[in-house]
C-alpha atoms as a PDB file:
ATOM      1  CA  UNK A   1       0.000   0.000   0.000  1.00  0.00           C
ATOM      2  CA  UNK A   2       1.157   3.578  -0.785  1.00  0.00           C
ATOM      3  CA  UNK A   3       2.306   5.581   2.133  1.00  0.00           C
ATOM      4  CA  UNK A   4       0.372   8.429   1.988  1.00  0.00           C
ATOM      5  CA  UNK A   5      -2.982   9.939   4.052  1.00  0.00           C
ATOM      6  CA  UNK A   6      -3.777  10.165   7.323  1.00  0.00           C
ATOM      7  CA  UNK A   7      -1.906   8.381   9.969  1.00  0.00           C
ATOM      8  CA  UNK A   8      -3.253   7.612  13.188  1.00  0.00           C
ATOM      9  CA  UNK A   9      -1.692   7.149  16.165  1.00  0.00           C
ATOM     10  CA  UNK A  10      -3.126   5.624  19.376  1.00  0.00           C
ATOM     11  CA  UNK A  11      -2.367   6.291  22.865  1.00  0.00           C
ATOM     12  CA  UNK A  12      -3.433   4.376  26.160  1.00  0.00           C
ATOM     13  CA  UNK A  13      -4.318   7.554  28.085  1.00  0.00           C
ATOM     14  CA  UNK A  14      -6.644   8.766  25.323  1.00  0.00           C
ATOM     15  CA  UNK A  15      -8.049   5.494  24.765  1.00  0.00           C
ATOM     16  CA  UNK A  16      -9.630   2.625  27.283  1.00  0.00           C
ATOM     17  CA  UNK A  17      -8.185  -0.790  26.585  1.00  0.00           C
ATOM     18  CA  UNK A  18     -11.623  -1.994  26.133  1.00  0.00           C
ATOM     19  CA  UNK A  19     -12.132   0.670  23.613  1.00  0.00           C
ATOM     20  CA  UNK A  20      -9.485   0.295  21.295  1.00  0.00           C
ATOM     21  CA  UNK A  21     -10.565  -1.880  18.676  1.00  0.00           C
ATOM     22  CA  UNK A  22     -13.766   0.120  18.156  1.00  0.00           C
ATOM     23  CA  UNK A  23     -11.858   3.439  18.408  1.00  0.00           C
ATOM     24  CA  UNK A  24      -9.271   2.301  15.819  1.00  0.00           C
ATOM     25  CA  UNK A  25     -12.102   1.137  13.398  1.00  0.00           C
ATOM     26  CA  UNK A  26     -13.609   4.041  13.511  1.00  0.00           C
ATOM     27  CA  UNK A  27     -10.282   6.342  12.765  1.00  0.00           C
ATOM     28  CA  UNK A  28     -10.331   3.558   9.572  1.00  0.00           C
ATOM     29  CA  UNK A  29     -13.744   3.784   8.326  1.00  0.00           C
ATOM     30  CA  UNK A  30     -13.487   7.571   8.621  1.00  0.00           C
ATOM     31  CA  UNK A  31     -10.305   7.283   6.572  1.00  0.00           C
ATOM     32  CA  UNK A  32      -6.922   6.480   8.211  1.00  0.00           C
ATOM     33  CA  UNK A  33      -4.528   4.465   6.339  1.00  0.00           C
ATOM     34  CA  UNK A  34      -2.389   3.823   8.725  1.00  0.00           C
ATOM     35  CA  UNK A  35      -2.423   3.273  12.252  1.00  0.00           C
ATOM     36  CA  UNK A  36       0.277   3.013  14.853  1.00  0.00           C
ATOM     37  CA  UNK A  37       0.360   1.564  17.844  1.00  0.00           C
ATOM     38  CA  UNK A  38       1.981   3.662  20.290  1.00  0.00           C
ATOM     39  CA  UNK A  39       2.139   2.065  24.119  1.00  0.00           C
ATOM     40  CA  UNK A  40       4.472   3.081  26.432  1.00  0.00           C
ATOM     41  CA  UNK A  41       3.062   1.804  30.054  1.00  0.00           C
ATOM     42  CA  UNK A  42       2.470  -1.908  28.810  1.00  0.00           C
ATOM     43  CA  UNK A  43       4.342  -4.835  29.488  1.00  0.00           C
ATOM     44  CA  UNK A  44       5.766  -7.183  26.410  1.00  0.00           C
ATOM     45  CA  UNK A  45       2.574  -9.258  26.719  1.00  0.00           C
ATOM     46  CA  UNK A  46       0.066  -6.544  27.106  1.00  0.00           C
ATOM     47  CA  UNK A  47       1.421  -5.270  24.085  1.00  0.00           C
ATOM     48  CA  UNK A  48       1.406  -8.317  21.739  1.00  0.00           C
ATOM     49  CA  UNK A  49      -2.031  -9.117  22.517  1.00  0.00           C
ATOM     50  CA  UNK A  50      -3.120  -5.520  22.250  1.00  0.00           C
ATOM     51  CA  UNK A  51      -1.429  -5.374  18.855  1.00  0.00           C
ATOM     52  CA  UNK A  52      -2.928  -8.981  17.327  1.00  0.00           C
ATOM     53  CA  UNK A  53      -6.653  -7.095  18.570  1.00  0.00           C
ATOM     54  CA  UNK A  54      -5.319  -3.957  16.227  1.00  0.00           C
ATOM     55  CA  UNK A  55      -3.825  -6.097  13.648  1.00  0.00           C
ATOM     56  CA  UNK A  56      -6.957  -8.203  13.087  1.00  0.00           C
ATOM     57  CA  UNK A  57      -8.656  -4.789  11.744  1.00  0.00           C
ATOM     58  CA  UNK A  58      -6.340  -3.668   9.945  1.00  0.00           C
ATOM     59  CA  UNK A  59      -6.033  -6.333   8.029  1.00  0.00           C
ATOM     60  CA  UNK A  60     -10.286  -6.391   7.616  1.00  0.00           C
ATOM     61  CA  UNK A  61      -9.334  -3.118   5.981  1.00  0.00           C
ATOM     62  CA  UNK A  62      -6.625  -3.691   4.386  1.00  0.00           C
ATOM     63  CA  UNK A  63      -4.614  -0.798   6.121  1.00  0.00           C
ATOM     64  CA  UNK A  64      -1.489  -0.844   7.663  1.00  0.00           C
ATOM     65  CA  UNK A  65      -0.269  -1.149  11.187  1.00  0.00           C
ATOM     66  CA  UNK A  66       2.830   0.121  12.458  1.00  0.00           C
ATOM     67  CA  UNK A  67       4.599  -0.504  15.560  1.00  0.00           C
ATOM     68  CA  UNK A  68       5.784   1.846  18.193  1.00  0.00           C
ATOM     69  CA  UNK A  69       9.679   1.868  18.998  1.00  0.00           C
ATOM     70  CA  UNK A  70       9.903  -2.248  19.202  1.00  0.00           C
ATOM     71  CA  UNK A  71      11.048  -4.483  15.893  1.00  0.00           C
ATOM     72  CA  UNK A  72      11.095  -7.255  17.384  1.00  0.00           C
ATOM     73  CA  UNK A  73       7.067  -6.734  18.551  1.00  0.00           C
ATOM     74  CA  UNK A  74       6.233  -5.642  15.104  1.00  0.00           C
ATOM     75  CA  UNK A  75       7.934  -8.765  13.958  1.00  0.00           C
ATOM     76  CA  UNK A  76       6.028 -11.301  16.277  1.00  0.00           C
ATOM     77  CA  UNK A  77       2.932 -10.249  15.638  1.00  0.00           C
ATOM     78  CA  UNK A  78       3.211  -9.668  11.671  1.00  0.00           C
ATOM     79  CA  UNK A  79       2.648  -6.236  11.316  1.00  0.00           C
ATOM     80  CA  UNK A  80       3.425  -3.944   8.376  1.00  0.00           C
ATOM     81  CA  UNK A  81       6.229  -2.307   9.829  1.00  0.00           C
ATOM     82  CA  UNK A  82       7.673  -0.131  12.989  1.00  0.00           C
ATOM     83  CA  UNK A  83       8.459   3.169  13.886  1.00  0.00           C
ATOM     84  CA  UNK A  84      11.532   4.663  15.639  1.00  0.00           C
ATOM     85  CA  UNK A  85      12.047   7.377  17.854  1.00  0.00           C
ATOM     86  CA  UNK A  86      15.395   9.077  18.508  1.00  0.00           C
ATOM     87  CA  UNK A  87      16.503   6.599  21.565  1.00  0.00           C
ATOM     88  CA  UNK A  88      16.425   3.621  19.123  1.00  0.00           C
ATOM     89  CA  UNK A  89      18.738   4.891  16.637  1.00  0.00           C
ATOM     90  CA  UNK A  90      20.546   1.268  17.550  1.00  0.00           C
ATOM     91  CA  UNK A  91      17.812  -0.415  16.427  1.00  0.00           C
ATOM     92  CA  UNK A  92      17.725   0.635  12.915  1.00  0.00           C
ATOM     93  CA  UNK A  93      19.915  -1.767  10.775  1.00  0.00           C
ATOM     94  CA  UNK A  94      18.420  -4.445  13.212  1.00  0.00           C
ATOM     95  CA  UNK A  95      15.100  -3.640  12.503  1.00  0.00           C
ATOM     96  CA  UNK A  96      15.875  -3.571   8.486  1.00  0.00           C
ATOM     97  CA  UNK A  97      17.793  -6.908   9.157  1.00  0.00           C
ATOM     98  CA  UNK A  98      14.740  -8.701  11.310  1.00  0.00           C
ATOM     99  CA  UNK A  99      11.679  -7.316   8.633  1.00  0.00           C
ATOM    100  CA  UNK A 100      13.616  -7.592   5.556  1.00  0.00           C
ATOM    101  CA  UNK A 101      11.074  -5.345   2.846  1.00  0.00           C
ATOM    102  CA  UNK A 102       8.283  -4.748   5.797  1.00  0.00           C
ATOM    103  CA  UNK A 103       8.222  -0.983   6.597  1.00  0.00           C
ATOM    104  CA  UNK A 104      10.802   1.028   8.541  1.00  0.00           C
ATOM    105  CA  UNK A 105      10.002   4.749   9.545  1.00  0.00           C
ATOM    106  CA  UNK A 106      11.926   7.111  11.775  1.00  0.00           C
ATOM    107  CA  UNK A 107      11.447  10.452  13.839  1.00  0.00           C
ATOM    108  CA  UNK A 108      13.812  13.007  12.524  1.00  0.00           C
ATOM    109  CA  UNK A 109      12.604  16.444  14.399  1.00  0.00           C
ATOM    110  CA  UNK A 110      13.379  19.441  13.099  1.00  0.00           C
ATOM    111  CA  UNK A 111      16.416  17.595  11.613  1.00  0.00           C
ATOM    112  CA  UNK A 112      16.854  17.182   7.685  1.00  0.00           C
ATOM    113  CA  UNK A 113      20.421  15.928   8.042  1.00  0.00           C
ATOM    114  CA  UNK A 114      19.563  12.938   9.790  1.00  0.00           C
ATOM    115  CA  UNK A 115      16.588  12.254   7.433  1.00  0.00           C
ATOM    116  CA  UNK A 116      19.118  12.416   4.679  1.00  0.00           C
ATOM    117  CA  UNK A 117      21.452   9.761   6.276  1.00  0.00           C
ATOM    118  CA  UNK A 118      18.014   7.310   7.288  1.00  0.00           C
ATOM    119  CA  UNK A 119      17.062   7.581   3.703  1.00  0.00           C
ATOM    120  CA  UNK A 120      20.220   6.674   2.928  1.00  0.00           C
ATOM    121  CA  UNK A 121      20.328   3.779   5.138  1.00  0.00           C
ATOM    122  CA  UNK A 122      17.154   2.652   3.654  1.00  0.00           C
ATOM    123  CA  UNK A 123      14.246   4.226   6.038  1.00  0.00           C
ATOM    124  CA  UNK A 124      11.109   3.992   4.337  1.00  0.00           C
ATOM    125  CA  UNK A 125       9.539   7.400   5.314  1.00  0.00           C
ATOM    126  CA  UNK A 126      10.813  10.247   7.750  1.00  0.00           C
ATOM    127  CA  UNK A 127       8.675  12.099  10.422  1.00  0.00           C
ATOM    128  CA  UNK A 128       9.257  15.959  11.215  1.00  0.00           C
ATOM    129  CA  UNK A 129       7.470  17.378  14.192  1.00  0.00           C
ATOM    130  CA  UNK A 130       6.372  18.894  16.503  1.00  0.00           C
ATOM    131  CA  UNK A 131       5.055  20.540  14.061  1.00  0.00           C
ATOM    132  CA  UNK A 132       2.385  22.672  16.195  1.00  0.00           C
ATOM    133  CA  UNK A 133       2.462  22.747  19.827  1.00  0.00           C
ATOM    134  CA  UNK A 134       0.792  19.477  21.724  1.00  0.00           C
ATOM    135  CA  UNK A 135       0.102  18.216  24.931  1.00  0.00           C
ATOM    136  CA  UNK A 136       0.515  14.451  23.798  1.00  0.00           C
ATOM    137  CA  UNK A 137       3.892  14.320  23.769  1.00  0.00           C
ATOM    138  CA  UNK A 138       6.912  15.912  24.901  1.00  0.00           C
ATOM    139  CA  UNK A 139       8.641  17.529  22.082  1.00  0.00           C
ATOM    140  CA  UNK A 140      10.449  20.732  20.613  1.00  0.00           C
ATOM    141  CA  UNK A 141       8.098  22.838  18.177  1.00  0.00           C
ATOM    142  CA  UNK A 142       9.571  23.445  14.645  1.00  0.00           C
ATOM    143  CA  UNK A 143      11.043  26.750  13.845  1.00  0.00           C
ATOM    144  CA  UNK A 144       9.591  26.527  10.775  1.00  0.00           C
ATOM    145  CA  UNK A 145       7.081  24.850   8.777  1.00  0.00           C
ATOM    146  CA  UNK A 146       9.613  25.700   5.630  1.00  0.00           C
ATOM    147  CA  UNK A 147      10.894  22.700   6.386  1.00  0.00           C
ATOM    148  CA  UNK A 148       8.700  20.652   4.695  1.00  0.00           C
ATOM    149  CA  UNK A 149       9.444  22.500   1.506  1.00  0.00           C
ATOM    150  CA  UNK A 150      13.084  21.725   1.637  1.00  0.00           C
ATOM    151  CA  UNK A 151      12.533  18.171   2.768  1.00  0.00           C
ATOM    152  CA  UNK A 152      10.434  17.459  -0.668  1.00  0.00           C
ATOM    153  CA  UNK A 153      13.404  19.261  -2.790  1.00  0.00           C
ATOM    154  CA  UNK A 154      15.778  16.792  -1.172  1.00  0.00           C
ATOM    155  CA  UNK A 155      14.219  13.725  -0.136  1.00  0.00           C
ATOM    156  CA  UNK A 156      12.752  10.681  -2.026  1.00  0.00           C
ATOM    157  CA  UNK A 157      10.969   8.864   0.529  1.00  0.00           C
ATOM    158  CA  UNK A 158       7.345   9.553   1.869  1.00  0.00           C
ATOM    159  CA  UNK A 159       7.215  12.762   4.857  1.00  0.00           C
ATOM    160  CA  UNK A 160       4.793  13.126   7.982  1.00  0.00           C
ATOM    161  CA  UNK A 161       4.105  15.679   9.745  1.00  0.00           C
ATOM    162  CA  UNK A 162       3.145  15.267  13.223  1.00  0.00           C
ATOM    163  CA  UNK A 163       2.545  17.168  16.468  1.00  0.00           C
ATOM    164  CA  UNK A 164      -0.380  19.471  17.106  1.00  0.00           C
ATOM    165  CA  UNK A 165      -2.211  19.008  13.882  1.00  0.00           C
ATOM    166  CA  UNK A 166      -5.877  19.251  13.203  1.00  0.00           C
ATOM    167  CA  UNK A 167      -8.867  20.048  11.275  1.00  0.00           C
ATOM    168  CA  UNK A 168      -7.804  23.888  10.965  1.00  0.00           C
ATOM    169  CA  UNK A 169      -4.169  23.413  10.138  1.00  0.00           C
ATOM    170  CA  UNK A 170      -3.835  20.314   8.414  1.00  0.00           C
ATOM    171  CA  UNK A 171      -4.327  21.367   5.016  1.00  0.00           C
ATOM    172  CA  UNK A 172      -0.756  23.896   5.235  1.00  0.00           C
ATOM    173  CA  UNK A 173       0.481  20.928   5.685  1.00  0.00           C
ATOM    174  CA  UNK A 174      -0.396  19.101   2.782  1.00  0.00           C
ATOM    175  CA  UNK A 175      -0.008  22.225   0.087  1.00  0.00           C
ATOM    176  CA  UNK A 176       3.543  21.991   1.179  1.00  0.00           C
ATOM    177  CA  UNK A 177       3.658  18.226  -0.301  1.00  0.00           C
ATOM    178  CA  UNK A 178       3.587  16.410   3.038  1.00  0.00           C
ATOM    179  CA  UNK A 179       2.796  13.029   1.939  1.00  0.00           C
ATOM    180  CA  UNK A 180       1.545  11.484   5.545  1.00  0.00           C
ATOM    181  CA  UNK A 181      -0.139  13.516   8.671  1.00  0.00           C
ATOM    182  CA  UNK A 182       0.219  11.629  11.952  1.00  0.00           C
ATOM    183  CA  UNK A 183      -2.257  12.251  14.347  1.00  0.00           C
ATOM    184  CA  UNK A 184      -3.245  11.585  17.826  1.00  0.00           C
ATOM    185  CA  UNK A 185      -5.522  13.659  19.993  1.00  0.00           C
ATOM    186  CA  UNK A 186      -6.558  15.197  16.600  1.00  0.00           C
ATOM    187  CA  UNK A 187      -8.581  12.171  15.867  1.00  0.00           C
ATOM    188  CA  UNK A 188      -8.934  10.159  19.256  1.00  0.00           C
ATOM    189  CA  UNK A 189     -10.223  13.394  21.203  1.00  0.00           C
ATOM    190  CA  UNK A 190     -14.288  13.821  20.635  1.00  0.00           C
ATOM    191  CA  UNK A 191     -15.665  12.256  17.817  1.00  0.00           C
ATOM    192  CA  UNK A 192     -13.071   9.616  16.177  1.00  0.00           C
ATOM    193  CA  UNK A 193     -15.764   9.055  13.061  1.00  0.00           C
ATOM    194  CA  UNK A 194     -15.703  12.557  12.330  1.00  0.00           C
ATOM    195  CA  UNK A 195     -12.749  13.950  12.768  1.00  0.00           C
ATOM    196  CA  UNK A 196     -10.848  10.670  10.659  1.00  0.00           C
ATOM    197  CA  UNK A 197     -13.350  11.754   8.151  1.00  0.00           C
ATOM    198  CA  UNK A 198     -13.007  15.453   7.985  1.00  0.00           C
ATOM    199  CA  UNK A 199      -8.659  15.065   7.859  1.00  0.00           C
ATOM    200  CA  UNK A 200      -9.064  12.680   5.515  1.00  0.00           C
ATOM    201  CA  UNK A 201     -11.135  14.870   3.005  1.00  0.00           C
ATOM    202  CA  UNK A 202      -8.379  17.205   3.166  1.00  0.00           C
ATOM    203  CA  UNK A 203      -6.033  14.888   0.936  1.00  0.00           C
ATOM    204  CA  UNK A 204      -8.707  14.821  -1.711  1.00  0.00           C
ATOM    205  CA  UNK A 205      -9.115  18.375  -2.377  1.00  0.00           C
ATOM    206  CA  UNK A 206      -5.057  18.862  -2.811  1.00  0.00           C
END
């Protein structure tokens, strides 16, 4: 599947465990086509078994499900691919090595060096944020949203934006040629239907 649309992102303190299968359907039928699953309070276990529940509708869908910061996870449980965060720069050639063609995406900030050298190295998209500020995670806001600009001009891999985004400022986002918009509270705050639907509509009328 092409990596491109809106990318969801799920997270344990916006959504109950005994929620997430119908929340994550929902972000779907509205229009995600991807969905990551982001946990950072589970054990091993939890995790496995909360990613085969996630796994078992993306597949009904045919979209794709990424894992959060663990290869070896994403490899266990057969999912499309994993994403990695700064802290598991290690990881990388392991995680190309352990899911051969499978997806590989990384977190490069405000930083289009190191997306250069992960393309390179054979990422399969880059993520720049915080784009706008957030309260879901942690993270430095861009200085500049120019970034995305110069990111097209010099990269050849799918980009996502993430951090902050919405309804109101996705679709800056997407003029600029962002290929992917990541999205947590966006989505998974209020009315998951809806607001899945509404970001999604944006990548239709650019």
């Amino acid at each position: 599947m092409m990596l491109k649309g809106l990318y969801v992102i799920t997270d344990e303190f916006l959504i109950k465990d005994e929620e997430l299968e119908e929340k994550v359907e929902l972000a779907i039928l509205g229009g995600a086509k991807i969905v990551q699953l982001r946990d950072k309070i589970f054990d091993y276990n939890k995790k496995f078994e909360r990613a085969k529940r996630i796994l078992k509708i993306s597949k009904k869908y045919n979209t794709l499900l990424i894992i959060n910061d663990d290869p070896i996870l994403a490899k266990e449980v057969n999912a499309d691919g994993v994403h990695l965060g700064k802290d598991e720069d290690y990881y990388f050639g392991f995680a190309r090595e352990i899911l051969r063609n499978k997806i590989v995406g990384v977190s490069c900030y405000g930083d289009l060096e190191r997306a250069i050298k992960f393309q390179n190295l054979g990422a399969d998209y880059v993520a720049f944020g915080s784009v706008f500020p957030t309260k879901t995670k942690k993270s430095d806001v861009l200085k500049t949203t120019e970034i995305f600009k110069w990111a097209k001009s010099l990269l050849k891999i799918p980009i996502v934006a993430i951090g902050g985004i919405n309804y109101e400022n996705a679709h800056i986002l997407i003029k600029m040629g962002v290929d992917m918009i990541a999205v947590v509270s966006g989505v998974f705050s209020g009315d998951v239907y809806s607001n899945s639907k509404k970001l999604s509509s944006i990548f239709g009328r650019n």
